[in-house]
Protein backbone atom coordinates (compact mmCIF):
# COMPACT_ATOMS: atom_id res chain seq x y z
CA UNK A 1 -5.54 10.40 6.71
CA UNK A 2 -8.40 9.01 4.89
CA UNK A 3 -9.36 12.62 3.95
CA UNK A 4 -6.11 13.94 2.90
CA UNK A 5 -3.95 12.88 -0.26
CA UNK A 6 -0.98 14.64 0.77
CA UNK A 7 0.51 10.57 1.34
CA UNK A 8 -0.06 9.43 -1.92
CA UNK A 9 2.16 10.97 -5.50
CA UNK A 10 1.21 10.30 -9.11
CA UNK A 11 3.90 9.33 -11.14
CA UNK A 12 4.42 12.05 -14.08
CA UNK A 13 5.02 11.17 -17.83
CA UNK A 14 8.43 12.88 -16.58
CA UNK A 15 9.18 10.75 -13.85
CA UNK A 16 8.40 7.71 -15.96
CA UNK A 17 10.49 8.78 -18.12
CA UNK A 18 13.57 9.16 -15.64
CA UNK A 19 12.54 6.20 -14.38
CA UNK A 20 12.95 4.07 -17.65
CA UNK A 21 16.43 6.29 -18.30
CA UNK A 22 17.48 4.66 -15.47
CA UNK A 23 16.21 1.19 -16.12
CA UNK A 24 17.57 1.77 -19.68
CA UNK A 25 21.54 1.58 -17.32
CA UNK A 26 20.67 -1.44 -15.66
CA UNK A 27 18.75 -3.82 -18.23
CA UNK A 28 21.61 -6.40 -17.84
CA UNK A 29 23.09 -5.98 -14.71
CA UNK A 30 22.83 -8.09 -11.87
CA UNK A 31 19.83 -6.81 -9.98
CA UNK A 32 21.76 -7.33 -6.51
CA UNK A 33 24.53 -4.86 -8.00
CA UNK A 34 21.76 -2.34 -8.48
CA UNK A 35 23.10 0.52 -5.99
CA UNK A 36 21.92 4.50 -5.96
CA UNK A 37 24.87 5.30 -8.35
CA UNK A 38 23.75 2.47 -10.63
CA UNK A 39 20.40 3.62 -10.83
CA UNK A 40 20.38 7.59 -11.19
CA UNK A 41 17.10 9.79 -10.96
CA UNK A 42 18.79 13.87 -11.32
CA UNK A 43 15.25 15.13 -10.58
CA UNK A 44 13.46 12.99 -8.66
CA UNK A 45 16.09 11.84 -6.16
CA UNK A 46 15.01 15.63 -4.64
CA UNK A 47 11.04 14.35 -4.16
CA UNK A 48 12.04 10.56 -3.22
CA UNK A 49 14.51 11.82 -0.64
CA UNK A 50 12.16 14.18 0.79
CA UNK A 51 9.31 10.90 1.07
CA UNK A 52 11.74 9.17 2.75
CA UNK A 53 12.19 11.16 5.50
CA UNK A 54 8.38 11.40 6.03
CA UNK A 55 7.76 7.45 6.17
CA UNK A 56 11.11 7.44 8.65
CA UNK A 57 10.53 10.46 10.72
CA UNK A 58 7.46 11.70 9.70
CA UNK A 59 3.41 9.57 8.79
CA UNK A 60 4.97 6.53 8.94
CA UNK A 61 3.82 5.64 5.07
CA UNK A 62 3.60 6.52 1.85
CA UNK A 63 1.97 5.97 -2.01
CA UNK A 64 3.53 6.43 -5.40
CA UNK A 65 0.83 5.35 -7.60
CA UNK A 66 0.76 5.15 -11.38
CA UNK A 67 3.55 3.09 -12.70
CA UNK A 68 2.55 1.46 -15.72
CA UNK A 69 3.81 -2.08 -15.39
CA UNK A 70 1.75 -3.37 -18.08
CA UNK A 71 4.29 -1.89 -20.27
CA UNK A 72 7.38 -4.14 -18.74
CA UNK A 73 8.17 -7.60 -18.10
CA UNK A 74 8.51 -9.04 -14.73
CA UNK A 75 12.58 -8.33 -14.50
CA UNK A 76 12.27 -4.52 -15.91
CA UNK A 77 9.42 -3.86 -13.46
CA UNK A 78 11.50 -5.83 -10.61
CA UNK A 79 14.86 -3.42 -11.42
CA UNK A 80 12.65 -0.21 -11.35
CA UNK A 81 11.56 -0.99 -8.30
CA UNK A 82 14.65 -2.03 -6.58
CA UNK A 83 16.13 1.05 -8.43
CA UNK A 84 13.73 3.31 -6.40
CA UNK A 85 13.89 1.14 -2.71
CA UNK A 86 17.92 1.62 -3.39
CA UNK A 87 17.62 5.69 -2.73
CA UNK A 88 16.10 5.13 0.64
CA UNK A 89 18.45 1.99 1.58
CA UNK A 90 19.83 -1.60 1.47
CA UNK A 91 17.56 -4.37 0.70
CA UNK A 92 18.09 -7.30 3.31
CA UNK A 93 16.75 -10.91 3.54
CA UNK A 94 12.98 -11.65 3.82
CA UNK A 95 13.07 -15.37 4.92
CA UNK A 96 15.47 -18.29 5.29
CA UNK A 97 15.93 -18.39 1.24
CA UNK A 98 17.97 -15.03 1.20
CA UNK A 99 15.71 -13.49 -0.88
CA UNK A 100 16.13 -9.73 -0.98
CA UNK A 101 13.12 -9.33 -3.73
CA UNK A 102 10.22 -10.98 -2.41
CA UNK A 103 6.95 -12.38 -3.88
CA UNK A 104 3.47 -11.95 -1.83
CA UNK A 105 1.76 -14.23 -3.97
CA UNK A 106 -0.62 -17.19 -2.76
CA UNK A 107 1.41 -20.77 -3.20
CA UNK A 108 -1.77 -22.41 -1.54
CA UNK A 109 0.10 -22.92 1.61
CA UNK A 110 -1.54 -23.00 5.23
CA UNK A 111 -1.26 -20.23 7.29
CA UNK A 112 -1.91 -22.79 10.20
CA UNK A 113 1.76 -24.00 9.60
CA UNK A 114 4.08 -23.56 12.02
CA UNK A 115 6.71 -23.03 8.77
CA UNK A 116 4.04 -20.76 6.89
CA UNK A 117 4.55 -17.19 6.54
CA UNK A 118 1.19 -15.48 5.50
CA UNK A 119 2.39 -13.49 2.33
CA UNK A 120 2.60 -17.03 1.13
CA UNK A 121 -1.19 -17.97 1.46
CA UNK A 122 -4.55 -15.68 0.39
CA UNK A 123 -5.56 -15.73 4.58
CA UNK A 124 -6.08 -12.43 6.26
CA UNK A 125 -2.91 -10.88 7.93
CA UNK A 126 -3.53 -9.74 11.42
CA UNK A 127 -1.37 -6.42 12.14
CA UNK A 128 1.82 -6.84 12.31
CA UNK A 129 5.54 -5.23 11.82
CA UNK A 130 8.50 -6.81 9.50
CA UNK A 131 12.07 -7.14 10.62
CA UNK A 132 13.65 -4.15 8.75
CA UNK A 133 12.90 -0.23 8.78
CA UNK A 134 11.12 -0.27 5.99
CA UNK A 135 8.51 -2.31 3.62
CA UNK A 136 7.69 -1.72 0.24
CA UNK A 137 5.16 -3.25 -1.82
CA UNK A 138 4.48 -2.93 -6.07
CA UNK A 139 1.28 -4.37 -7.15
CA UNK A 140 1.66 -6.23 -10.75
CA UNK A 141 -1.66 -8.00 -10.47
CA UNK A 142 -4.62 -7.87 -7.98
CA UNK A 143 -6.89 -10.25 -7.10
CA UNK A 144 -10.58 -11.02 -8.28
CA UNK A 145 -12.03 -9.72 -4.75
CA UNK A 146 -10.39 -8.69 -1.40
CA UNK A 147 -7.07 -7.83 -0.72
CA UNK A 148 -7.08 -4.54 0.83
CA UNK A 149 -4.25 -3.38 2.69
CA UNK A 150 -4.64 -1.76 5.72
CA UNK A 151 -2.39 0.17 7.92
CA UNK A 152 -2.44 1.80 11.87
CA UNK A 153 -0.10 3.64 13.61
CA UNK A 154 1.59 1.64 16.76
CA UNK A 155 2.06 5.00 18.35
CA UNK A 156 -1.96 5.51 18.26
CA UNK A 157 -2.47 1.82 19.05
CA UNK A 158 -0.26 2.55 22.25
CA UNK A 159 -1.50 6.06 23.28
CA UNK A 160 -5.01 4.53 23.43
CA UNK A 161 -3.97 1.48 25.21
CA UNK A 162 -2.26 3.98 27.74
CA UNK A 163 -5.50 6.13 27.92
CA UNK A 164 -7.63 2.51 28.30
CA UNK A 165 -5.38 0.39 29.95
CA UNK A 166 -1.97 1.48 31.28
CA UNK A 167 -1.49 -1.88 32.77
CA UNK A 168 -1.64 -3.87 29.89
CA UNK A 169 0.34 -1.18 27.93
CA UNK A 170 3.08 -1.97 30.43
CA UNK A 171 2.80 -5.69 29.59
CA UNK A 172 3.46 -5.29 26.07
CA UNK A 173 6.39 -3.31 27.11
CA UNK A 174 8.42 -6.61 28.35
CA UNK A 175 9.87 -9.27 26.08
CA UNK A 176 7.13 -11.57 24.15
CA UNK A 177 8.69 -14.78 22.71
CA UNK A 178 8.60 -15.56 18.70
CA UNK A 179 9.58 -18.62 16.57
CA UNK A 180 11.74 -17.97 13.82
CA UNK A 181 9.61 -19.94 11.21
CA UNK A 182 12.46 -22.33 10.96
CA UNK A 183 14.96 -19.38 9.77
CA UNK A 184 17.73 -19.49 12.32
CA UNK A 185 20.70 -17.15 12.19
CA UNK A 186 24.01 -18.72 12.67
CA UNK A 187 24.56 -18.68 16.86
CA UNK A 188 20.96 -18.10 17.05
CA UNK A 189 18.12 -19.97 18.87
CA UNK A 190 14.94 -20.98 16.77
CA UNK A 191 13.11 -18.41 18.91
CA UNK A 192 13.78 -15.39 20.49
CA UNK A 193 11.94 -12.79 22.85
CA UNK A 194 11.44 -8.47 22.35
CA UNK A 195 9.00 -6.37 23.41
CA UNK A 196 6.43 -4.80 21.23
CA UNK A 197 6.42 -1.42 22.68
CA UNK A 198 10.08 0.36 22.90
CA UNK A 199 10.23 4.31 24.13
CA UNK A 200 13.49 4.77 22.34
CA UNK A 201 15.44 8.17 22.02
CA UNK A 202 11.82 10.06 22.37
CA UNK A 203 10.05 7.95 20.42
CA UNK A 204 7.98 4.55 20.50
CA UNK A 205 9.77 1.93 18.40
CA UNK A 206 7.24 -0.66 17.65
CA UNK A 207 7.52 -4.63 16.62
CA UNK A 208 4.45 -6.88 16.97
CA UNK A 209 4.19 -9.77 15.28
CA UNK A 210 1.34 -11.71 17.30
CA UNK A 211 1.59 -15.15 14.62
CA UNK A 212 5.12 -15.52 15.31
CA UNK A 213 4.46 -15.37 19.43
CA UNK A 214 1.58 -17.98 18.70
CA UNK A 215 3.16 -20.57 16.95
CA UNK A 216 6.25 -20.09 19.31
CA UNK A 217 3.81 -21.34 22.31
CA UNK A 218 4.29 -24.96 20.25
CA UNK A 219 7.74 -24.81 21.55
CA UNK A 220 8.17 -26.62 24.56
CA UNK A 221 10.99 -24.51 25.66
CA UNK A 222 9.40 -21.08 24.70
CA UNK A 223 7.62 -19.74 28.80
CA UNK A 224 3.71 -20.32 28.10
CA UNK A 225 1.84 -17.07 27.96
CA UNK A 226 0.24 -15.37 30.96
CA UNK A 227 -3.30 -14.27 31.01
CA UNK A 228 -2.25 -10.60 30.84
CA UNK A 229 -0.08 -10.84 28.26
CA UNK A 230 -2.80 -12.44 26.00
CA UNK A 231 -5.15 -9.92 27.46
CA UNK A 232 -2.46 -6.99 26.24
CA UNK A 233 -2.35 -8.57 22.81
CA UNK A 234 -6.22 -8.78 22.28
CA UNK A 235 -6.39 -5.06 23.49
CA UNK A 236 -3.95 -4.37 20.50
CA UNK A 237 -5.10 -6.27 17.87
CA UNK A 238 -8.82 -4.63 18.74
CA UNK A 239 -7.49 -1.00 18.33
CA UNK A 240 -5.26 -2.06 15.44
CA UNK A 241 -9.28 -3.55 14.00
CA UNK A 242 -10.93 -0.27 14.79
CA UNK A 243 -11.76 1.91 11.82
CA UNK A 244 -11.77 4.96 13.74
CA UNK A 245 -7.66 4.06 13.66
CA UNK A 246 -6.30 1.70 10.64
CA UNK A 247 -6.63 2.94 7.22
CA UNK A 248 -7.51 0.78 4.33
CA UNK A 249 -6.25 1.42 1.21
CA UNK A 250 -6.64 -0.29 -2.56
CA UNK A 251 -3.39 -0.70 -3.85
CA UNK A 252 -3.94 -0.81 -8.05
CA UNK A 253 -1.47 -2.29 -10.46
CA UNK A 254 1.08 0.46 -10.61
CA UNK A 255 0.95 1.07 -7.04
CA UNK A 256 3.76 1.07 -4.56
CA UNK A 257 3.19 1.38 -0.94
CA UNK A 258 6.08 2.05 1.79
CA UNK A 259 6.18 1.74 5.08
CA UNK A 260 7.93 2.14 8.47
CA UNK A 261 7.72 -0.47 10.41
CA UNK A 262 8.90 1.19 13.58
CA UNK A 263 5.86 2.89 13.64
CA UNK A 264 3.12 1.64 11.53
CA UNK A 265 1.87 -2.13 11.50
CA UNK A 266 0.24 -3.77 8.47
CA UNK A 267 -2.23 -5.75 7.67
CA UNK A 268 -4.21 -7.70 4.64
CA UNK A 269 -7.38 -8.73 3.92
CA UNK A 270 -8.47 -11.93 2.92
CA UNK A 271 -8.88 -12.24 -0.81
CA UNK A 272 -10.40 -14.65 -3.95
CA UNK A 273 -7.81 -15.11 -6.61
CA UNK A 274 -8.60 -15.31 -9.96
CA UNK A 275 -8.81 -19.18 -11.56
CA UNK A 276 -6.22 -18.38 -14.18
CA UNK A 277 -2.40 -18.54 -12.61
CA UNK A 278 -1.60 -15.72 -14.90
CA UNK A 279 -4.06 -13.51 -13.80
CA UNK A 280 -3.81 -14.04 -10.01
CA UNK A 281 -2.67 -11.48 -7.62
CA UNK A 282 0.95 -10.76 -7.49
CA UNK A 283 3.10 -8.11 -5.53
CA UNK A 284 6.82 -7.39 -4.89
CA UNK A 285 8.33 -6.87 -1.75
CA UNK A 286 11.26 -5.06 -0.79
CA UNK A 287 12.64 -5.17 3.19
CA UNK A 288 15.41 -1.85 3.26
CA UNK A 289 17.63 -1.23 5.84
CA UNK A 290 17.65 2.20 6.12
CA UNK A 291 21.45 4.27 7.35
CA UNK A 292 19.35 7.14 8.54
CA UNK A 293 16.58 5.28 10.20
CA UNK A 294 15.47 5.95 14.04
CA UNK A 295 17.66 4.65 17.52
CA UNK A 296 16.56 1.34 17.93
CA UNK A 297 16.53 -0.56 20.91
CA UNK A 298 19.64 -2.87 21.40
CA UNK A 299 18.18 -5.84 21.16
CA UNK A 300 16.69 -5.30 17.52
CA UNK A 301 20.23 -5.98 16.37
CA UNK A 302 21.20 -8.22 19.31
CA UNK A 303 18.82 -11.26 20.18
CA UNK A 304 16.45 -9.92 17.27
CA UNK A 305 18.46 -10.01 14.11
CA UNK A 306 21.98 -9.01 13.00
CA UNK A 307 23.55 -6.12 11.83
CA UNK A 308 24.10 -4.31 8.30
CA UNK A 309 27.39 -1.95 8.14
CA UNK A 310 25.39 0.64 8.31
CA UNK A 311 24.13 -0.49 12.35
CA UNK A 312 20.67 -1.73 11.02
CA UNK A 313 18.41 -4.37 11.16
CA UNK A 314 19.91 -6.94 8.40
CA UNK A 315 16.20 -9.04 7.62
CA UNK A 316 17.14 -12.79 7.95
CA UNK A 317 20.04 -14.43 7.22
CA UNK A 318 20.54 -17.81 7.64
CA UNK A 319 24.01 -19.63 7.58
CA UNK A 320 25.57 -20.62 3.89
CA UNK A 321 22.36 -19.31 2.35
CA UNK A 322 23.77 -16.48 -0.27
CA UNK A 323 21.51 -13.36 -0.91
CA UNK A 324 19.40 -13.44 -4.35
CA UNK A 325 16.85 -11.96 -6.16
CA UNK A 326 14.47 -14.50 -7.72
CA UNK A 327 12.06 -13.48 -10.28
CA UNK A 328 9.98 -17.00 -9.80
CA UNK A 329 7.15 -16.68 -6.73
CA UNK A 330 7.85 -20.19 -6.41
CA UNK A 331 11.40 -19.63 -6.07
């Protein structure tokens, strides 16, 4: 992948120019009332719907580069991207705040916490997959040094763990335990247990998220971890590290990366911010729920998460917490 561009697209004067037709429609509307219909695209619907089935069925990922955010505030650049994430799906919930537009943005919080979640905090992200089908990311502002985002196929990461080490592969195919962060679904325990690897309908499903199993061994009522199944998630985390199979990538203001996280785990790299708050690195984040996304296994809507009406992964929802779409980090 590193030696093809066939992932990445340039955005065209034209398409920049459909693009702020269409932001043109929605200047003052709600952004959570920002559907496909609201938002139209006549010519580029054609390419974004074809991209969309190649990060659900297809690479896994994909790169439109070249918006030119320096030209709009923080709420135009917000609705454009929304406007886009709405013709591949629903955005859902990204923590226990309802937020369906998210801020990675360093609040100088500890990624030690048991409450932390790392897009809070400059640390290094180990690999990991989010709780929806797909991610997307718009960069507004990067950071002084660091930062890269790097991502690696599960389906590799597996495959060579088969070839390696069938036995641990076979580990990481039975339930691992996660905390919740503190974001607990109505009728829902503050942890919950599913296993990374899934061979669903053909395909590996994957969902790894090795910081949530950690901080979920503080739990006294969470099983402690066995040798082998620490073993299995060294073995992953290794290949995941190996840069014979992740892909790095700079992601340049302009830049928005999507991903599925069925199949492809992501990861960041530490990073210096700039001294200046207004210059420090600052990205968007959309979770979508995606109508014509894989077969899941059952308990990604069951134990996992809930349901959206479309039968997908809903992000987190947390009871009398209403969905919103703040345009403060701090929010």
């Amino acid at each position: 992948m590193a030696a093809r561009d066939d992932w990445s697209i340039t955005l065209t004067a034209a398409d920049i120019a459909e693009l702020e037709a269409a932001l043109d429609r929605v200047r003052t509307t709600d952004i959570l009332a920002i559907d496909r219909a609201a938002f139209p695209l006549p010519r580029l619907s054609a390419r974004l719907a074809e991209v969309g089935r190649d990060i659900l069925d297809g690479r896994g990922f994909f790169l439109l580069r070249g918006l030119p955010v320096e030209r709009y505030s923080l709420a135009e650049a917000a609705r454009i991207f929304w406007g886009i994430g709405a013709h591949w799906g629903e955005p859902v919930s990204q923590n226990g705040k309802g937020h369906v537009l998210g801020h990675v943005k360093d609040l100088g919080l500890d990624y030690a916490d048991p409450l932390a979640r790392g897009y809070q905090t400059s640390a290094r992200l180990p690999y990991h997959t989010d709780s929806s089908d797909l991610v997307g990311l718009l960069c507004l502002q990067t950071s002084k040094a660091g930062g890269l985002s790097s991502i690696v196929s599960t389906t590799t990461v597996y495959n060579e763990m088969v070839k390696r080490r069938p036995d641990l592969a076979a580990v990481l195919m039975q339930p691992l335990f996660r905390t919740r962060w503190g974001e607990v679904p109505e009728g829902r325990k503050p942890y919950y247990g599913t296993s990374p690897f899934n061979l669903t309908d053909g395909r590996l499903i994957c969902s790894y998220v090795r910081s949530a199993t950690r901080k979920a061994q503080l739990m006294d009522v969470v099983p402690r971890l066995t040798p082998q199944q620490i073993e299995a998630m060294d073995l992953f985390d290794e290949l995941a590290n190996d840069p014979a199979l992740h892909l790095d990538m700079v992601l340049a203001p302009g830049d928005m990366q999507f991903v599925c996280n069925h199949s492809i785990a992501h990861s960041r790299t530490t990073y210096e911010d700039h001294p200046a708050l207004e210059k420090r690195r600052h990205l968007l984040r959309l979770w979508l729920a995606c109508d014509d996304g894989p077969a899941l296994p059952a308990d990604f809507t069951g134990e996992h998460q809930g349901i959206t009406a479309g039968g997908r992964p809903d992000g987190i929802k947390v009871p009398g917490v209403p969905l919103n779409a703040p345009l403060d980090a701090s929010a």
